[in-house]
N, C-alpha and C. Protein backbone atom coordinates (compact mmCIF):
# COMPACT_ATOMS: atom_id res chain seq x y z
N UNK A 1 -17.44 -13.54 0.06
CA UNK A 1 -17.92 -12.25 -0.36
C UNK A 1 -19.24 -11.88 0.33
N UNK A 2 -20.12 -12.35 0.93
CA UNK A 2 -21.26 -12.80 1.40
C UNK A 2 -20.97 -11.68 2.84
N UNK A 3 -20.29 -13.06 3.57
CA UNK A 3 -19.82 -12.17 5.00
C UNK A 3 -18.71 -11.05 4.61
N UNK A 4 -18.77 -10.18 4.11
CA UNK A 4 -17.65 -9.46 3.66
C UNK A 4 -18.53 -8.30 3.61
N UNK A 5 -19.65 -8.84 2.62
CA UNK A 5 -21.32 -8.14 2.44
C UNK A 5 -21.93 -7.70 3.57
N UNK A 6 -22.38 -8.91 4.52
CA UNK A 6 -23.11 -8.49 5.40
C UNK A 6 -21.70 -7.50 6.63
N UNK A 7 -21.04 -8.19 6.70
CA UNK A 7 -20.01 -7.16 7.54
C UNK A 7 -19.82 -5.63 7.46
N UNK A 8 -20.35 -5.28 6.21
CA UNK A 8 -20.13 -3.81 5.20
C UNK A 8 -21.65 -3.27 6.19
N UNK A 9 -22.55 -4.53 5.58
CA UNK A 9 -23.88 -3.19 5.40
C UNK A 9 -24.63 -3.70 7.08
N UNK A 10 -24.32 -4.41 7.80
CA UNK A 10 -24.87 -4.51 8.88
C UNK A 10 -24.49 -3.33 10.18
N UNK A 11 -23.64 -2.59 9.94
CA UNK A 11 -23.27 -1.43 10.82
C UNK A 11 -24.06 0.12 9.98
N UNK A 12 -23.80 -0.64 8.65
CA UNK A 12 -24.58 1.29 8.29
C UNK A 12 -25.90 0.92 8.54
N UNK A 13 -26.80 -0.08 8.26
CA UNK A 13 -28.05 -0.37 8.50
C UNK A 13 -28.56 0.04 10.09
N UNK A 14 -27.62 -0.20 10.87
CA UNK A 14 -28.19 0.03 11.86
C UNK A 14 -27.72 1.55 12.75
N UNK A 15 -26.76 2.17 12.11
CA UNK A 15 -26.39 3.13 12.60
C UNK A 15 -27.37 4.26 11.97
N UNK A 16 -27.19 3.77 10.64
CA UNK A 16 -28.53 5.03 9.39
C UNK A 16 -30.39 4.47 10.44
N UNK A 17 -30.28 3.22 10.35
CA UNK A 17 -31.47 3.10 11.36
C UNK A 17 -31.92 3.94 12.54
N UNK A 18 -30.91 3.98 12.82
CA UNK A 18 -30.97 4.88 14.59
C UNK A 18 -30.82 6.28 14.32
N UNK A 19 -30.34 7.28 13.59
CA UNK A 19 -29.92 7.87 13.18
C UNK A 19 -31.36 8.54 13.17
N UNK A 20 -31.99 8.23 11.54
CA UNK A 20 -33.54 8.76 11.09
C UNK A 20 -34.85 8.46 12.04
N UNK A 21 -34.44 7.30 13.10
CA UNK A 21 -35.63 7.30 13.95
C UNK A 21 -35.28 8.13 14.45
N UNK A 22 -33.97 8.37 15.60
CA UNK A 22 -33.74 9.14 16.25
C UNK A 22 -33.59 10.98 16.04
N UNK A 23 -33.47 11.08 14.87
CA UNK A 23 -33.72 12.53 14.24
C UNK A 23 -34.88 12.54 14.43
N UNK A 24 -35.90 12.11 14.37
CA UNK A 24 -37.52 12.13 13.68
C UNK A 24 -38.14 11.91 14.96
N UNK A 25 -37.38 11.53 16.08
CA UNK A 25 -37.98 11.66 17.41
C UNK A 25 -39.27 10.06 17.30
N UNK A 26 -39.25 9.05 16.37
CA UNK A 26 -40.00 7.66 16.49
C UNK A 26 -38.98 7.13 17.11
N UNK A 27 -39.36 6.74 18.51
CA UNK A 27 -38.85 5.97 19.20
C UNK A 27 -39.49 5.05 19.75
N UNK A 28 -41.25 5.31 19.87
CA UNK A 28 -41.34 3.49 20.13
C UNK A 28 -41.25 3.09 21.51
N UNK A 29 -41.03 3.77 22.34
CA UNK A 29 -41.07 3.82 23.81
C UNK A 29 -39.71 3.21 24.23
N UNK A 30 -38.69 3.91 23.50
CA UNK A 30 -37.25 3.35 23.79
C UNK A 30 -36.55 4.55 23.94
N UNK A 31 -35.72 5.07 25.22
CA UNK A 31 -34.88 6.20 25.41
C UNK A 31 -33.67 5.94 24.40
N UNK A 32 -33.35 5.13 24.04
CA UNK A 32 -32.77 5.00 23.03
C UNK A 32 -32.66 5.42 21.58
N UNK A 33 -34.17 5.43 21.21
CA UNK A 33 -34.20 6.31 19.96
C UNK A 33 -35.14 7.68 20.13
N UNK A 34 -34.67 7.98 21.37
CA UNK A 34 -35.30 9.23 21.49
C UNK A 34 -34.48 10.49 21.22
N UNK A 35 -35.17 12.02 20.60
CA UNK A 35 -34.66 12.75 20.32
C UNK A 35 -33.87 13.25 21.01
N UNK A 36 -33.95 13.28 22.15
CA UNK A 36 -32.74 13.85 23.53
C UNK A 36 -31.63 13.14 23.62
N UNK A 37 -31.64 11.54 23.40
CA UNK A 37 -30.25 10.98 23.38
C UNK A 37 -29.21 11.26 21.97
N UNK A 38 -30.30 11.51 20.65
CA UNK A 38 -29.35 11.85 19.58
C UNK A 38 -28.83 13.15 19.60
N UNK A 39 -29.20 13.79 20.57
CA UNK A 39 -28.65 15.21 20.84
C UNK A 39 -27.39 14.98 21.11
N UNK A 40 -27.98 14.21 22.76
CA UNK A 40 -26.95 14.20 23.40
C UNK A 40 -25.47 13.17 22.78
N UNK A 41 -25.93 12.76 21.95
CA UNK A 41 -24.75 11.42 21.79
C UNK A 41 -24.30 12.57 20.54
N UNK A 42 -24.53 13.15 19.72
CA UNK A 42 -24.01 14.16 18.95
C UNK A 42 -23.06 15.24 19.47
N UNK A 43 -23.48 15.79 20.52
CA UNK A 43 -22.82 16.82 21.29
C UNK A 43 -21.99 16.41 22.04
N UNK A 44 -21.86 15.01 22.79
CA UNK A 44 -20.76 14.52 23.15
C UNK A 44 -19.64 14.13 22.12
N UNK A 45 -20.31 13.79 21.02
CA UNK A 45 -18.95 13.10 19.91
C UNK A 45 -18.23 14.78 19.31
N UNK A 46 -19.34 15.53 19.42
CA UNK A 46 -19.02 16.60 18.83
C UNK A 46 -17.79 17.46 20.37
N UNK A 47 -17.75 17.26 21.04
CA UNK A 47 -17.04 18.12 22.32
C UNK A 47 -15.89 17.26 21.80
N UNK A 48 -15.95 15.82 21.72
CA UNK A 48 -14.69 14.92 21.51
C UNK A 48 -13.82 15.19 20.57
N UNK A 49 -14.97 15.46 19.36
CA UNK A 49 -13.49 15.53 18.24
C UNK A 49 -13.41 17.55 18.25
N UNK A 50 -14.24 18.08 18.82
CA UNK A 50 -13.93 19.31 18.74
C UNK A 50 -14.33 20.03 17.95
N UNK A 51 -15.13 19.41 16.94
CA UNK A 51 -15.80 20.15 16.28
C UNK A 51 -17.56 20.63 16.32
N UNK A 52 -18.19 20.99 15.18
CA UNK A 52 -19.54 21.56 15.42
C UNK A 52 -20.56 20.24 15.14
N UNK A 53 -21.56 19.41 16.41
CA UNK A 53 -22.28 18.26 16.24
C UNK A 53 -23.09 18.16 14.88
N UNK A 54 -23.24 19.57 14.43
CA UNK A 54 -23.85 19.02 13.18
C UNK A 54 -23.49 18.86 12.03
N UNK A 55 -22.15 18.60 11.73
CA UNK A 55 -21.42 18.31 10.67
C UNK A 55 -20.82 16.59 10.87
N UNK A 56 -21.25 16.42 11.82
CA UNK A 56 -21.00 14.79 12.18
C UNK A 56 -21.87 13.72 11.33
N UNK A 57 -22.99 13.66 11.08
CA UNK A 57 -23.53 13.18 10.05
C UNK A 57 -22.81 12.97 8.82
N UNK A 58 -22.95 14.29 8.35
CA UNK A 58 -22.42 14.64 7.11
C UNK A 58 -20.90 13.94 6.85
N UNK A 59 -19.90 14.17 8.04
CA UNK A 59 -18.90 12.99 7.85
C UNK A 59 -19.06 11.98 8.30
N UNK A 60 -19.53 11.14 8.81
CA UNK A 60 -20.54 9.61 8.82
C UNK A 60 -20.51 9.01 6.89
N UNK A 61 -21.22 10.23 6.66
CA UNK A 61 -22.05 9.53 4.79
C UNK A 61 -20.94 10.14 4.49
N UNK A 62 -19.83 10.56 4.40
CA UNK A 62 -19.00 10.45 3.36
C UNK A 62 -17.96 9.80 3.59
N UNK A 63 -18.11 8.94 5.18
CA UNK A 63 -17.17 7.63 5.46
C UNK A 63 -17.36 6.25 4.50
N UNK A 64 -19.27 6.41 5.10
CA UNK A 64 -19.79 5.91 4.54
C UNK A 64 -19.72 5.68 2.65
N UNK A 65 -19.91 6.30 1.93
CA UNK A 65 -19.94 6.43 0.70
C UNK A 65 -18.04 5.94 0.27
N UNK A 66 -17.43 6.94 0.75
CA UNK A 66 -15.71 6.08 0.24
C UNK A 66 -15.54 4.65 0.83
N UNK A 67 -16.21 4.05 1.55
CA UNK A 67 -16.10 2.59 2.56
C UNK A 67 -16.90 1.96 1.15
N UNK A 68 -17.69 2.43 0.42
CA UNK A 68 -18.84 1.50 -0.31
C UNK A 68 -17.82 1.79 -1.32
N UNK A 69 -17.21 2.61 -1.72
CA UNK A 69 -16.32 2.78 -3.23
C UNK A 69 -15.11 2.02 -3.16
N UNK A 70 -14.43 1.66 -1.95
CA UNK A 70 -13.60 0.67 -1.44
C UNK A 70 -13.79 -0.72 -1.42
N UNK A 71 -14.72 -0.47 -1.07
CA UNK A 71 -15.51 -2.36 -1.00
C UNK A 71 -16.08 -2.65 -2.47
N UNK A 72 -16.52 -1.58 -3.51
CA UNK A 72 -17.02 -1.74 -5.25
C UNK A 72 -15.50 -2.39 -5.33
N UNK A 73 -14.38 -1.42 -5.16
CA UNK A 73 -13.08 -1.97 -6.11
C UNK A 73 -12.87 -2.94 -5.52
N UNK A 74 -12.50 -3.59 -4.35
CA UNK A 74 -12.14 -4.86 -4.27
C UNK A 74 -12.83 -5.68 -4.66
N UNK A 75 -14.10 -6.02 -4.67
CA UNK A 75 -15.17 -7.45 -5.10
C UNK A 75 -14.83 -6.99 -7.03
N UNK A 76 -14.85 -5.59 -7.12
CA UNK A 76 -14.26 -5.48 -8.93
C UNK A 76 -13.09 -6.13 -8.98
N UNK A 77 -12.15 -5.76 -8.01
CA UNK A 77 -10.59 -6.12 -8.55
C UNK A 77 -10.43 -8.22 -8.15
N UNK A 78 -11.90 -8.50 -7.73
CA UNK A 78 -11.24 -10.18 -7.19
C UNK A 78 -12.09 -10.52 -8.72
N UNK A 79 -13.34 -10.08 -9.10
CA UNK A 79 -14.02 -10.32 -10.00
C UNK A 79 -13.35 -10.13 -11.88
N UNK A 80 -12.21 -9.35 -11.64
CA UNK A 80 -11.79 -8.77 -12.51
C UNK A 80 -12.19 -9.68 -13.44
N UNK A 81 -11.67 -10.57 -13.60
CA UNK A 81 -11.61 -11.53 -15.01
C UNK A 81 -12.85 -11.52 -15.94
N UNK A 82 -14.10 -11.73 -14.56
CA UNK A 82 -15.38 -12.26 -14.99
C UNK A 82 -15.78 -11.01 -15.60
N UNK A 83 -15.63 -9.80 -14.95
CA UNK A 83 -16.35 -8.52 -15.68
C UNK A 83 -15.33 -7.98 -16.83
N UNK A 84 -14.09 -8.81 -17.19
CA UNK A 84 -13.39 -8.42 -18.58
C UNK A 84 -14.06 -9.49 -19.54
N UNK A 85 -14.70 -10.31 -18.92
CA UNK A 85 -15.27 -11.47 -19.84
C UNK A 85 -16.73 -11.45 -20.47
N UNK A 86 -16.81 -10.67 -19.80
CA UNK A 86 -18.80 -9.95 -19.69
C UNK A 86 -18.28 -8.58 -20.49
N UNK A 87 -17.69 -7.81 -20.52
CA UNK A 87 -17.12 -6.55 -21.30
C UNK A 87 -17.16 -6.92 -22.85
N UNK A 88 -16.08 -7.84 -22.85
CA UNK A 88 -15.69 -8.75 -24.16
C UNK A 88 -16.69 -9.27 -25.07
N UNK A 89 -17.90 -9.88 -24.26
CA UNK A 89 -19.15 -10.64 -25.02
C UNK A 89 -20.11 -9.10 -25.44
N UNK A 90 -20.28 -8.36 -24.89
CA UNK A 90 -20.65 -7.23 -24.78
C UNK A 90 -20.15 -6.87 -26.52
N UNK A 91 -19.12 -6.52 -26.20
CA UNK A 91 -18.18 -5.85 -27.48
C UNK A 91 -18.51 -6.96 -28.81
N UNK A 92 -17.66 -7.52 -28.42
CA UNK A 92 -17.52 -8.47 -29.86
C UNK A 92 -18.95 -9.95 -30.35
N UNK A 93 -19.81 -9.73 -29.15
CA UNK A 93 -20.76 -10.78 -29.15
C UNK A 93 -21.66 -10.26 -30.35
N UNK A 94 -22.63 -11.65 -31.51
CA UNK A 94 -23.64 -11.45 -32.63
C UNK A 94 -24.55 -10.85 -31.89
N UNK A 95 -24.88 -9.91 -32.73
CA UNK A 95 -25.89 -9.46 -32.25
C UNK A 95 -27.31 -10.49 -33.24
N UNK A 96 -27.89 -10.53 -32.59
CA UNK A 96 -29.62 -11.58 -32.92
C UNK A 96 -29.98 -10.95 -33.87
N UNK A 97 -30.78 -11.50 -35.03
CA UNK A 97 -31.35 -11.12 -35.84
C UNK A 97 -32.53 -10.09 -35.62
N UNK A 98 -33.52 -11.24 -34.69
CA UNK A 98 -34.71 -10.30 -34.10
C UNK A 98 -34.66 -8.76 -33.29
N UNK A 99 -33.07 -8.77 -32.42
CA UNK A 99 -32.36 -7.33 -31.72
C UNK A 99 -31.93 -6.65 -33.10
N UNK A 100 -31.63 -6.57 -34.09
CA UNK A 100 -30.94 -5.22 -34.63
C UNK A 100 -32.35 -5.79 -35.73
N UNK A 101 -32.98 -6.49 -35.91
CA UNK A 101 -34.69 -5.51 -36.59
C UNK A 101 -35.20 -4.76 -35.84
N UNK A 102 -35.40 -4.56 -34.22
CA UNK A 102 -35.78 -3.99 -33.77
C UNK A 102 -35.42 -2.47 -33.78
N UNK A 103 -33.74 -2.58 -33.61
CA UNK A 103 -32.82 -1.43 -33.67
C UNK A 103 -33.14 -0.67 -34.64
N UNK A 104 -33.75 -1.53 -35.92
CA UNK A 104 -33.35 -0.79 -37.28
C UNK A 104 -34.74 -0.69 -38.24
N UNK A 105 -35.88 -0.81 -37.16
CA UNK A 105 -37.34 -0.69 -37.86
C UNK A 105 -37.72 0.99 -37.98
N UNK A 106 -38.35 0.91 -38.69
CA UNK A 106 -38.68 2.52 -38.69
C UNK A 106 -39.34 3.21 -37.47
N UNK A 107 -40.17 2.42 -36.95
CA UNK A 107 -40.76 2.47 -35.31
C UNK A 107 -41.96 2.51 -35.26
N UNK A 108 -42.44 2.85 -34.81
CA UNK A 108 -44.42 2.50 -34.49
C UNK A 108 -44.88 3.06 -35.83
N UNK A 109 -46.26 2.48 -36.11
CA UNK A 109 -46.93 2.92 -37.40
C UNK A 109 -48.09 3.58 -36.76
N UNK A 110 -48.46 4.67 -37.69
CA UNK A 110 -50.18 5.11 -36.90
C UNK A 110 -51.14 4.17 -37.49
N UNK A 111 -51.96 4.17 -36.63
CA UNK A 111 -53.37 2.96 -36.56
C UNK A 111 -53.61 3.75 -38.54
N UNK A 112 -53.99 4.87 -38.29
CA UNK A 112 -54.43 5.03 -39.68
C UNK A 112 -53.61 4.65 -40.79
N UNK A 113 -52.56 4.18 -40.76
CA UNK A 113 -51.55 4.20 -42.50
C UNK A 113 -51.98 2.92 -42.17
């Protein structure tokens, strides 16, 4: 699950990395994260798929975001058991004496009473 982890978040890390330097024109003395190449690497992807470069982002993070809701359900669906078992203690577990006085005190007193 680990490398499964880092496999997920080591491409958005560095693509969202390059991305906000390269919007923001901090580059650091690298043509690489300079504002002219994110133009240009936008307007080329954008001639490619044919559409308008600045809606390319925008479908990036919502690759992004369904890729992370994909990867929640599977580590949910291998975990299943453990988080029906954690649900369960949740539900039907004693609650502590000292937790439901707390629940069930009247609540702060003023300094004066």
């Amino acid at each position: 699950m680990r490398a499964l982890f880092a496999f997920w978040a080591a491409p958005l890390i560095l693509f969202w990395g390059w991305f906000f330097l390269s919007l923001n024109d901090i580059n650091f003395g690298y043509v690489m994260l300079s504002r002219q190449l994110h133009d240009l690497v936008f307007q080329l992807y954008g001639q490619m798929l044919g559409i308008d470069p600045a809606i390319i982002p925008g479908m990036v993070a919502k690759a992004c975001v369904s890729d992370s809701f994909l990867l929640a359900g599977l580590v949910a669906f291998r975990r299943r058991r453990q988080i029906a078992e954690w649900i369960r203690q949740r539900r039907e577990g004693p609650v502590s004496p000292e937790r439901l006085g707390r629940a069930t005190e009247a609540g702060p007193t003023l300094p004066a009473e």
